[in-house]
C-alpha atoms as a PDB file:
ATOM      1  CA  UNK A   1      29.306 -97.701 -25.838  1.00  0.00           C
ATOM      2  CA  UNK A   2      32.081 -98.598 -23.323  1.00  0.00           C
ATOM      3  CA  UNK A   3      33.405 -95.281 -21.174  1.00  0.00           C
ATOM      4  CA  UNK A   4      36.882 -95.929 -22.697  1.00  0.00           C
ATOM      5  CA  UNK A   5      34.872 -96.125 -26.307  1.00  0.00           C
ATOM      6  CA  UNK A   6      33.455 -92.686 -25.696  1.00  0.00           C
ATOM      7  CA  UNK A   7      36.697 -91.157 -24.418  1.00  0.00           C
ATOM      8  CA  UNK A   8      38.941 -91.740 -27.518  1.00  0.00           C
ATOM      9  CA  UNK A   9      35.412 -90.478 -29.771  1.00  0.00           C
ATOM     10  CA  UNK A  10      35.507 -87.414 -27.707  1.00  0.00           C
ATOM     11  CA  UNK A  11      39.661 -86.772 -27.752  1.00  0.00           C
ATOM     12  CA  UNK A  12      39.418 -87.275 -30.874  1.00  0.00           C
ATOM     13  CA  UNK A  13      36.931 -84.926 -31.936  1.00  0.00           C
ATOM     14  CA  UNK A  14      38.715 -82.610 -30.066  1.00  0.00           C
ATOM     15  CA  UNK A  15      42.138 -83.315 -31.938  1.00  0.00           C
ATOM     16  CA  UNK A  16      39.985 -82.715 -35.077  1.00  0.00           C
ATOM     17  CA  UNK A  17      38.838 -79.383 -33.998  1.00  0.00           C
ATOM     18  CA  UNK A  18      42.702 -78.171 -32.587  1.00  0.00           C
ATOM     19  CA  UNK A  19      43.753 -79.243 -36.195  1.00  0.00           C
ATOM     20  CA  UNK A  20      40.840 -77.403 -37.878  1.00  0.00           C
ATOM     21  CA  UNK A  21      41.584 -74.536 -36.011  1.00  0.00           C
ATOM     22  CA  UNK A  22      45.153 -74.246 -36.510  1.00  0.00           C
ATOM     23  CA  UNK A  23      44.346 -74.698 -40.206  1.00  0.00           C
ATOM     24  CA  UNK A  24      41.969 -71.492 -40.234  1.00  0.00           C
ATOM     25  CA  UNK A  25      44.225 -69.544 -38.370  1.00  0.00           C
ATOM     26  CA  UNK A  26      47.735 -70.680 -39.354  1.00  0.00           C
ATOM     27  CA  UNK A  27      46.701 -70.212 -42.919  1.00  0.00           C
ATOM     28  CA  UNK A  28      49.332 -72.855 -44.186  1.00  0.00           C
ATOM     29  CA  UNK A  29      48.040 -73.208 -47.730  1.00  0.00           C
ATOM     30  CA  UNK A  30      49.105 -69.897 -47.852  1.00  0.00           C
ATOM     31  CA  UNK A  31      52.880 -70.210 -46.868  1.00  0.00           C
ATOM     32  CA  UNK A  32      54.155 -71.267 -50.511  1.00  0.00           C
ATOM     33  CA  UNK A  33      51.877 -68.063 -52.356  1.00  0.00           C
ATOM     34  CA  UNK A  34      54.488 -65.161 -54.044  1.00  0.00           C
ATOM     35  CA  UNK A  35      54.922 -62.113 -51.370  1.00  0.00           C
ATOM     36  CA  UNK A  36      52.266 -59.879 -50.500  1.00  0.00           C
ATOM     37  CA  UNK A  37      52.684 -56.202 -51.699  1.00  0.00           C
ATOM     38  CA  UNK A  38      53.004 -53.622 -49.136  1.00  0.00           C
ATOM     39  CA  UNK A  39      49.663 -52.418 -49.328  1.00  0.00           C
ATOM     40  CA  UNK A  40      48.270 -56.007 -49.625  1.00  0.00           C
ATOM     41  CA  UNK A  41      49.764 -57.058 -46.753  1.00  0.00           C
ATOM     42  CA  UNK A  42      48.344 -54.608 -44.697  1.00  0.00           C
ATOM     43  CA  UNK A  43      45.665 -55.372 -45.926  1.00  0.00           C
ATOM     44  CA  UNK A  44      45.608 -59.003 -44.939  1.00  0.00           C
ATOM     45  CA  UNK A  45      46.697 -57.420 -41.480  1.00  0.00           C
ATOM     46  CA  UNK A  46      43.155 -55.973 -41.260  1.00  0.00           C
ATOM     47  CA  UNK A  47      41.527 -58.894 -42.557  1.00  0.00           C
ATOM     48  CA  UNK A  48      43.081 -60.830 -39.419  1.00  0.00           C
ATOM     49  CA  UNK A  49      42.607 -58.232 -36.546  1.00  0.00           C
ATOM     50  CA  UNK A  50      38.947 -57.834 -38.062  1.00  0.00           C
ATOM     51  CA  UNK A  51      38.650 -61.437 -37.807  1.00  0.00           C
ATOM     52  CA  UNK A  52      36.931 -62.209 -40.999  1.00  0.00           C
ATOM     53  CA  UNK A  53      38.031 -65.413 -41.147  1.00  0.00           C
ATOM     54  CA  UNK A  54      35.577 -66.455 -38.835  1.00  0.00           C
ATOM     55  CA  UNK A  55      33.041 -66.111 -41.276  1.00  0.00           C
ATOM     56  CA  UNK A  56      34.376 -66.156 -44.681  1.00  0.00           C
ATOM     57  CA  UNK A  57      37.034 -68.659 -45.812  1.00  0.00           C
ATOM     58  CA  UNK A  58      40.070 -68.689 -47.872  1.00  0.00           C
ATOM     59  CA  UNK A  59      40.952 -71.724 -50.014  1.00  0.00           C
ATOM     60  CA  UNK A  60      37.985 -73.316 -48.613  1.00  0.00           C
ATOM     61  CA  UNK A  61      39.253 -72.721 -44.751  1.00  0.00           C
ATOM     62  CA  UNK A  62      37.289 -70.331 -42.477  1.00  0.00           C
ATOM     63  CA  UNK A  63      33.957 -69.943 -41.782  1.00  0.00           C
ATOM     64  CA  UNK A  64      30.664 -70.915 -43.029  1.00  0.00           C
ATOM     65  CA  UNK A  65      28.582 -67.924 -42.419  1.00  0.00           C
ATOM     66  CA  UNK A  66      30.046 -65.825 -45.595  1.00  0.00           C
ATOM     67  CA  UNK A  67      31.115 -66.905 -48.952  1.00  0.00           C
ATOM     68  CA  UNK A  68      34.799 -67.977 -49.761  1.00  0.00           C
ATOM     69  CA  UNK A  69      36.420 -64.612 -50.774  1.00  0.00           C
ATOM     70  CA  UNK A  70      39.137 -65.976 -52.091  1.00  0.00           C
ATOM     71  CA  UNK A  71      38.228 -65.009 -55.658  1.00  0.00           C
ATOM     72  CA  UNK A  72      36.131 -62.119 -54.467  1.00  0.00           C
ATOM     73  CA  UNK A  73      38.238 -58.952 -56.939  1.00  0.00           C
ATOM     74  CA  UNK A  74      36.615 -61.187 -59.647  1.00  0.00           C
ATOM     75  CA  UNK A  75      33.107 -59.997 -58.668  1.00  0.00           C
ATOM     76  CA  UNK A  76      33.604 -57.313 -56.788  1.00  0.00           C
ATOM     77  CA  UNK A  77      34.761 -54.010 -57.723  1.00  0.00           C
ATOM     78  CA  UNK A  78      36.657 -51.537 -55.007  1.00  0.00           C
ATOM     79  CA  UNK A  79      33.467 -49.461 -55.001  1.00  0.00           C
ATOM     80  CA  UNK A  80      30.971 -52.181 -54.159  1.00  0.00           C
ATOM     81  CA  UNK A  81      33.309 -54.274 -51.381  1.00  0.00           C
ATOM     82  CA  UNK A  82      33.703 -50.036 -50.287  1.00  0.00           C
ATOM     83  CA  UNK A  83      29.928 -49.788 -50.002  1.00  0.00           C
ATOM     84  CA  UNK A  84      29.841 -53.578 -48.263  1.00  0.00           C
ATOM     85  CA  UNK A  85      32.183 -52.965 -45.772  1.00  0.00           C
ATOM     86  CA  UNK A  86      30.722 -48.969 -44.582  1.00  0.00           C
ATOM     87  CA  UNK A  87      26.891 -50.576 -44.735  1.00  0.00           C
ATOM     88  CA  UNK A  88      27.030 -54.230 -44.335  1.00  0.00           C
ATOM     89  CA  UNK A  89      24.855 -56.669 -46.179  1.00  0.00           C
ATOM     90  CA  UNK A  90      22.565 -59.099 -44.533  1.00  0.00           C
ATOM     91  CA  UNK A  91      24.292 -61.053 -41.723  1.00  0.00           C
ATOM     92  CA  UNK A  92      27.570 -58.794 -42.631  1.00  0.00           C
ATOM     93  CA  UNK A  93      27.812 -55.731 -40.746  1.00  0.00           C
ATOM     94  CA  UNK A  94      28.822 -52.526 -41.493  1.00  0.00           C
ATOM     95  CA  UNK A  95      32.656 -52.284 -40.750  1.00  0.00           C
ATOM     96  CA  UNK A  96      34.293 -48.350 -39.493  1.00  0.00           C
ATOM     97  CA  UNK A  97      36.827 -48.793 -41.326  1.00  0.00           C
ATOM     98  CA  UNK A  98      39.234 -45.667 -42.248  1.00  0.00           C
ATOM     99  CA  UNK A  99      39.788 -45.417 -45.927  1.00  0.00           C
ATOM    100  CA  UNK A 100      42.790 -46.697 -46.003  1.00  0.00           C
ATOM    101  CA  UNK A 101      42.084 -49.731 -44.437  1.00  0.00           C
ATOM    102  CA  UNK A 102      39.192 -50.295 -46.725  1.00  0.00           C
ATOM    103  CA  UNK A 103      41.831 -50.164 -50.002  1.00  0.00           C
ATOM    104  CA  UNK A 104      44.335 -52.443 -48.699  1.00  0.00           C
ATOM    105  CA  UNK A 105      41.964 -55.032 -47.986  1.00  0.00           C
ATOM    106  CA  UNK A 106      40.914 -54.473 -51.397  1.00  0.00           C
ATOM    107  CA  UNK A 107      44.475 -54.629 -52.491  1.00  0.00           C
ATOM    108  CA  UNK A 108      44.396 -58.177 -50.243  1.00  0.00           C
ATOM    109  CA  UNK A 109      41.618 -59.527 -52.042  1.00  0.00           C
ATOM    110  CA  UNK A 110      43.180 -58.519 -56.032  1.00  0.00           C
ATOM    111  CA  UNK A 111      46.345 -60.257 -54.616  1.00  0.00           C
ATOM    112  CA  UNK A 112      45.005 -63.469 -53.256  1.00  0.00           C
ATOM    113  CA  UNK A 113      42.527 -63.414 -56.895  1.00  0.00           C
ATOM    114  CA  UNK A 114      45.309 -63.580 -58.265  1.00  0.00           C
ATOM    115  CA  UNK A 115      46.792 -66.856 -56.658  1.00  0.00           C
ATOM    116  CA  UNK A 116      44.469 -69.318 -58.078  1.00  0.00           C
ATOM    117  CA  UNK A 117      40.737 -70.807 -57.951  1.00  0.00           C
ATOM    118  CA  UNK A 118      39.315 -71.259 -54.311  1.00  0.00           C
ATOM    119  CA  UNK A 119      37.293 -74.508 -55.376  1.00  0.00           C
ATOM    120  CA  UNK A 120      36.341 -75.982 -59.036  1.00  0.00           C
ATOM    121  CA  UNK A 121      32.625 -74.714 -60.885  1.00  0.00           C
ATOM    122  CA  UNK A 122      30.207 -77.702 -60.997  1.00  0.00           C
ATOM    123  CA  UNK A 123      29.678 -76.063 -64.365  1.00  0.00           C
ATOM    124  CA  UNK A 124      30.978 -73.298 -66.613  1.00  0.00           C
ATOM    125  CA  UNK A 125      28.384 -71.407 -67.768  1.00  0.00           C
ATOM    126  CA  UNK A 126      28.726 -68.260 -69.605  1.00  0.00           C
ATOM    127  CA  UNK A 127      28.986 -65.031 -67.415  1.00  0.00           C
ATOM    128  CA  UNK A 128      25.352 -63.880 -66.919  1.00  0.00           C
ATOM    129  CA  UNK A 129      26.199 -60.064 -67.963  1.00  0.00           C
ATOM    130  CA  UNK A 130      27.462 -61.283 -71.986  1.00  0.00           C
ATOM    131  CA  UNK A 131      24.438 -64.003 -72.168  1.00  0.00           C
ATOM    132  CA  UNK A 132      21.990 -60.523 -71.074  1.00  0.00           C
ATOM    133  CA  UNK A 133      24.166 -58.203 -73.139  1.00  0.00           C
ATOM    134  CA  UNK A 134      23.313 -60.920 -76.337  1.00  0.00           C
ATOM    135  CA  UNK A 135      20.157 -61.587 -75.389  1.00  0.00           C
ATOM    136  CA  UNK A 136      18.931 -57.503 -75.325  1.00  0.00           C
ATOM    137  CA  UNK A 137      20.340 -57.355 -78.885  1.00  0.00           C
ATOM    138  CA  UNK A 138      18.196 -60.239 -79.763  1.00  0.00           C
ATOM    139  CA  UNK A 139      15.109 -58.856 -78.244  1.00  0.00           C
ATOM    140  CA  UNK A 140      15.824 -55.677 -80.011  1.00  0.00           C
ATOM    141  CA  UNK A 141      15.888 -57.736 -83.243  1.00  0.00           C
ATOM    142  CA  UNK A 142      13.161 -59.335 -82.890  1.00  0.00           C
ATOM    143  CA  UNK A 143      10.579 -57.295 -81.356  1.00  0.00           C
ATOM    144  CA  UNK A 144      11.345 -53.466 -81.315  1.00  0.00           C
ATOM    145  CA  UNK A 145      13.818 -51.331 -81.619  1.00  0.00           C
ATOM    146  CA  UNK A 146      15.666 -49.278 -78.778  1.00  0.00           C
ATOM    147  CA  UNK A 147      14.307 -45.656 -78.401  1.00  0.00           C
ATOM    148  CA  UNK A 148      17.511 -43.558 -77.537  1.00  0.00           C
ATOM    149  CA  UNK A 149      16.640 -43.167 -73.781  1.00  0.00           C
ATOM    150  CA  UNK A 150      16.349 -46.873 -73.257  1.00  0.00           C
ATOM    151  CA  UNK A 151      19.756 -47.341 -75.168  1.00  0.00           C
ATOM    152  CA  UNK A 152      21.229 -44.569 -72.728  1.00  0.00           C
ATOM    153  CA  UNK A 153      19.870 -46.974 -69.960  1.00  0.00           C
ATOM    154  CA  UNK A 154      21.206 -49.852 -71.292  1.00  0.00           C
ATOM    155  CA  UNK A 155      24.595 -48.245 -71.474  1.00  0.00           C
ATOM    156  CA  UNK A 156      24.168 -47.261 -68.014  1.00  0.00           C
ATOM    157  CA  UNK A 157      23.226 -50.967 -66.430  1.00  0.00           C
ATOM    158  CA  UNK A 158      26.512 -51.891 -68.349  1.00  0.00           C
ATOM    159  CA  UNK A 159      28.891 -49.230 -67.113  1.00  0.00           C
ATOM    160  CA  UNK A 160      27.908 -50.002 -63.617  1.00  0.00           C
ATOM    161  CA  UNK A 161      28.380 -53.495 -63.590  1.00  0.00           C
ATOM    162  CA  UNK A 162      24.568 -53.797 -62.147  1.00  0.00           C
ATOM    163  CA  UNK A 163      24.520 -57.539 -63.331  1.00  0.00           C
ATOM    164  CA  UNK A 164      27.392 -57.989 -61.309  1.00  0.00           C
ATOM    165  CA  UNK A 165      24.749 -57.552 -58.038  1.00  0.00           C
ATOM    166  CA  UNK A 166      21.529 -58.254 -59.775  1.00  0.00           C
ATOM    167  CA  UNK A 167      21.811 -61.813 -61.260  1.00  0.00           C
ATOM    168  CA  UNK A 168      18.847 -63.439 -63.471  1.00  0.00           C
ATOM    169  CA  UNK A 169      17.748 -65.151 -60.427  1.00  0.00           C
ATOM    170  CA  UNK A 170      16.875 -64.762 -56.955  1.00  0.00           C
ATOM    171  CA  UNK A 171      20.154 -66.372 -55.716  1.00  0.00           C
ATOM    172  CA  UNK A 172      22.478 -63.300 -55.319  1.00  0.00           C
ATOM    173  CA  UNK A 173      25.313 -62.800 -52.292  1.00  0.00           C
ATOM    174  CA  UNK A 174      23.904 -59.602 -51.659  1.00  0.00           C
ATOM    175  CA  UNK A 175      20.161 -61.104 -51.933  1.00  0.00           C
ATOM    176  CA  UNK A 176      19.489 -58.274 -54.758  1.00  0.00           C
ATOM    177  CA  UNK A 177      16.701 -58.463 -56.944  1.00  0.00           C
ATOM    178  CA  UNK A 178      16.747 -60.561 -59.922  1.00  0.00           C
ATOM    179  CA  UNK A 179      17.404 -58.781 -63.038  1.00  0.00           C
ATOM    180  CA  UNK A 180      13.699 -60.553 -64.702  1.00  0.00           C
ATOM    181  CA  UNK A 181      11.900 -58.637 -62.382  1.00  0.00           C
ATOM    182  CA  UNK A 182      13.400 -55.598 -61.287  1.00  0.00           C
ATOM    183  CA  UNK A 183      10.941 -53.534 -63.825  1.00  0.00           C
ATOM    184  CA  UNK A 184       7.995 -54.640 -62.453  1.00  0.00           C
ATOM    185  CA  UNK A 185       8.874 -54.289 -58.956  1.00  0.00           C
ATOM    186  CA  UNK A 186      10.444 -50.895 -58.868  1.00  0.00           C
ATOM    187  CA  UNK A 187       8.078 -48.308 -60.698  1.00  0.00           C
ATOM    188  CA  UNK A 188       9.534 -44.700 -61.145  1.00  0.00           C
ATOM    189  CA  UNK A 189       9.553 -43.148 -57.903  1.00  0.00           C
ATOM    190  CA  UNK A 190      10.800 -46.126 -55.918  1.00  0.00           C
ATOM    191  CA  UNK A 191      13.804 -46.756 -57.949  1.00  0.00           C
ATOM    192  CA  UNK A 192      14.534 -42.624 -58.616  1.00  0.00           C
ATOM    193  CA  UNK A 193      14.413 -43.314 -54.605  1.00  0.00           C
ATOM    194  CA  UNK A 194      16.870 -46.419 -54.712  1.00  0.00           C
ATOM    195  CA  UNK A 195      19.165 -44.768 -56.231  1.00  0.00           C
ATOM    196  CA  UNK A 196      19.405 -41.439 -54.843  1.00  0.00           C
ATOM    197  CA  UNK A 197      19.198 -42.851 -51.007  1.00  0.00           C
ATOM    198  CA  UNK A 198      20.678 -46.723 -51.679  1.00  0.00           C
ATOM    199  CA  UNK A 199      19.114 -49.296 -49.057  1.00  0.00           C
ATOM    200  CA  UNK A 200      20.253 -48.765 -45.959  1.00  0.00           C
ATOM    201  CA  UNK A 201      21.425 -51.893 -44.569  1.00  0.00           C
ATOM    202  CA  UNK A 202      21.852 -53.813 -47.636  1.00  0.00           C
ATOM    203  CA  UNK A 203      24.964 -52.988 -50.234  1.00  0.00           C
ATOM    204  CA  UNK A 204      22.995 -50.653 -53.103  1.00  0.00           C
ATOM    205  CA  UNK A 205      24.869 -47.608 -52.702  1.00  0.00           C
ATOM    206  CA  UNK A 206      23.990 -44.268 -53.516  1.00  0.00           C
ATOM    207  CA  UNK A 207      24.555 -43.429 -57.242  1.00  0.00           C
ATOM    208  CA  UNK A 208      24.698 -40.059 -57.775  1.00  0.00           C
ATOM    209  CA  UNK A 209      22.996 -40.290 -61.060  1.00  0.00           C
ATOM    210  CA  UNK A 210      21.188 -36.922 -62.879  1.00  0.00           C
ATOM    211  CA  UNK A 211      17.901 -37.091 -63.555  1.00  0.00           C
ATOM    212  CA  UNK A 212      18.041 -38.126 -67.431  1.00  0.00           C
ATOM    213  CA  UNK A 213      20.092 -40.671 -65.819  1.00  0.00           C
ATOM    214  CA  UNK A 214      17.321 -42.170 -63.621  1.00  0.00           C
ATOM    215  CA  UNK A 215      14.906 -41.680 -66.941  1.00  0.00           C
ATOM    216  CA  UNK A 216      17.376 -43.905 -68.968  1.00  0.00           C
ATOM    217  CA  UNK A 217      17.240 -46.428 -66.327  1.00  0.00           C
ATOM    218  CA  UNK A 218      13.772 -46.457 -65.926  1.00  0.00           C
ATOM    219  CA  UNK A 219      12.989 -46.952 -69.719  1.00  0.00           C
ATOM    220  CA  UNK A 220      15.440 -49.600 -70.040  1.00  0.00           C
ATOM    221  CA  UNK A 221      14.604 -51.839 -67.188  1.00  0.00           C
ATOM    222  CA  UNK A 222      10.811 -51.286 -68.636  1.00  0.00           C
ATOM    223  CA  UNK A 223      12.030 -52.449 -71.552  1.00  0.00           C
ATOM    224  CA  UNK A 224      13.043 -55.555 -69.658  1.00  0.00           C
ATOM    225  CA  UNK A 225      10.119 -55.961 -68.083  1.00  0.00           C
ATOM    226  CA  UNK A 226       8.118 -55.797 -70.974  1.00  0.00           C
ATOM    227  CA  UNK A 227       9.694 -58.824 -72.308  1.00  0.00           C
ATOM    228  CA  UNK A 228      10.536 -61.271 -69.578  1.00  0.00           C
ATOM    229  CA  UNK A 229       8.904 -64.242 -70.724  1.00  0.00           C
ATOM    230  CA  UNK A 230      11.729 -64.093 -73.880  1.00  0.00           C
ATOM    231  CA  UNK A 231      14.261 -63.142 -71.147  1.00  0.00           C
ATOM    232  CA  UNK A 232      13.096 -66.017 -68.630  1.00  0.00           C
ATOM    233  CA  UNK A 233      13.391 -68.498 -71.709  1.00  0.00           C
ATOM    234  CA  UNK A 234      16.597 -67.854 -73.133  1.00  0.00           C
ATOM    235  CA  UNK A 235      18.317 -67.792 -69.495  1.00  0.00           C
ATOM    236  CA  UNK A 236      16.777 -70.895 -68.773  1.00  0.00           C
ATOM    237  CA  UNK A 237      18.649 -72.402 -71.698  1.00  0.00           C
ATOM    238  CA  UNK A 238      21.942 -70.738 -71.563  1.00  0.00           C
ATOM    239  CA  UNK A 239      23.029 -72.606 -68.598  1.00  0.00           C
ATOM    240  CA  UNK A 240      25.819 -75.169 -70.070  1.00  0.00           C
ATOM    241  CA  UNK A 241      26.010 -77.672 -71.663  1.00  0.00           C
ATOM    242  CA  UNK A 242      24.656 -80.292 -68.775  1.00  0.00           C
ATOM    243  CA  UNK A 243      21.667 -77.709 -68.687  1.00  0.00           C
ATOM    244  CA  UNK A 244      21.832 -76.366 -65.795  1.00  0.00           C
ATOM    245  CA  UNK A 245      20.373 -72.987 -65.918  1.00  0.00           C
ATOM    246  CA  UNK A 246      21.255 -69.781 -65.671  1.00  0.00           C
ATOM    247  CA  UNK A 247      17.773 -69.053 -63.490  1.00  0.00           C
ATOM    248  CA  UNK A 248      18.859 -71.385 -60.750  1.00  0.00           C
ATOM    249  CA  UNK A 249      22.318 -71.260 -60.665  1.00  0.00           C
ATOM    250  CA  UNK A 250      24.198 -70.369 -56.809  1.00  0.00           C
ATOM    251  CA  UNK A 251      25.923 -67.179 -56.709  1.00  0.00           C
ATOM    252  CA  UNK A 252      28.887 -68.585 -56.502  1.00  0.00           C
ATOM    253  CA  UNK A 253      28.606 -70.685 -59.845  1.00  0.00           C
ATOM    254  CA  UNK A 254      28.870 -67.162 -61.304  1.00  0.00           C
ATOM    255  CA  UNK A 255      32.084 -65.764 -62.818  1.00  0.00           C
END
């Protein structure tokens, strides 16, 4: 390649970079979006000074380290992005962030939700916590009944949103174990543990569950456990109409 050659390539990866960058930090798409709240706009003033950008994108702009968070408040609720941000989660470290920080950047997040769809699903599946909610009641139907402290556990998952975190694969954000195996790889003292110390590190919080609580848990995710083949099967069908499964499925095909 002629010198000359190789000087336009190079000035003009370089113009392709300047534009990139203005992009990410410019945030243009962003200009013609309704007013920030108050609270959301401070919010968006911590997501900037904290630099996020540089490894999470908005609208498909940012970097490539973290997921796209611009529909985040649709899987995460203010506790969990809380629990996120004070102990990090694999390459995303623990922020000290006062607590008022930490809600308007939730407030941020709800907002920009709100503004549209980051990038179009390859597919549309059905959310993984109703095709699991269905799929227990046809277990139960089928096979054996509930005893009351695996119903209380069952009422418990749901409450907290645990799908939300534990998919029914091994391709969660937060790298959580897959709900088809979490009852045979947590007996009864490691997950009493879990959930009384979280995993430091990693976003499981502390749950300040009694101990009836713990029991419920226990005897539901047993439950589970006990009949993951039927679990395994049904998941691998409930994927969409194209067939693509709900067992290997990205995170962020999730909704």
């Amino acid at each position: 390649m002629e010198v000359r050659a190789r000087q336009h390539l190079l000035f003009g990866l370089i113009g392709v970079f300047v534009v990139q960058t203005w992009m990410v930090y410019s945030d243009p798409a962003g200009r013609g979006a309704p007013p920030l709240s108050v609270e959301a706009a401070r919010g968006r003033g911590v997501w900037r000074r904290n630099n996020c950008q540089s490894c999470h994108q908005v609208y498909g702009f940012g970097g490539f380290i973290g997921p796209d968070l611009t529909n985040a408040a649709s899987r995460l609720t203010p506790a969990r992005l809380d629990s996120i941000l004070t102990v990090g989660s694999g390459a995303m470290p623990a922020f000290d962030l006062p607590p008022g920080e930490r809600s308007a950047l939730a407030a941020y997040l709800e907002e920009l939700h709100r503004t549209g769809v980051s990038q179009p699903r390859a597919v549309e599946p059905r959310p993984a916590r109703e095709v699991v909610q269905e799929l227990a009641d046809a277990i139960v139907a089928a096979h054996e009944p509930l005893s009351a402290l695996e119903q209380a556990g069952r009422a418990i998952f749901q409450r907290e949103n645990c799908i939300d975190c534990h998919l029914p694969n091994p391709s969660s954000a937060f790298h959580a174990t897959d709900i088809t195996s979490l009852g045979d790889r947590f007996d009864r003292a490691r997950l009493w543990t879990v959930l009384t110390e979280g995993v430091p590190g990693k976003a499981m919080p502390r749950f300040g569950f009694a101990n009836q609580d713990k029991e419920a848990l226990h005897a539901w995710l047993a439950f589970l456990a006990r009949h993951s083949d039927a679990v395994r099967s049904e998941l691998e069908r409930a994927g969409g109409a194209r067939g693509n499964s709900l067992l290997r499925l990205p995170w962020f095909e999730y909704r």
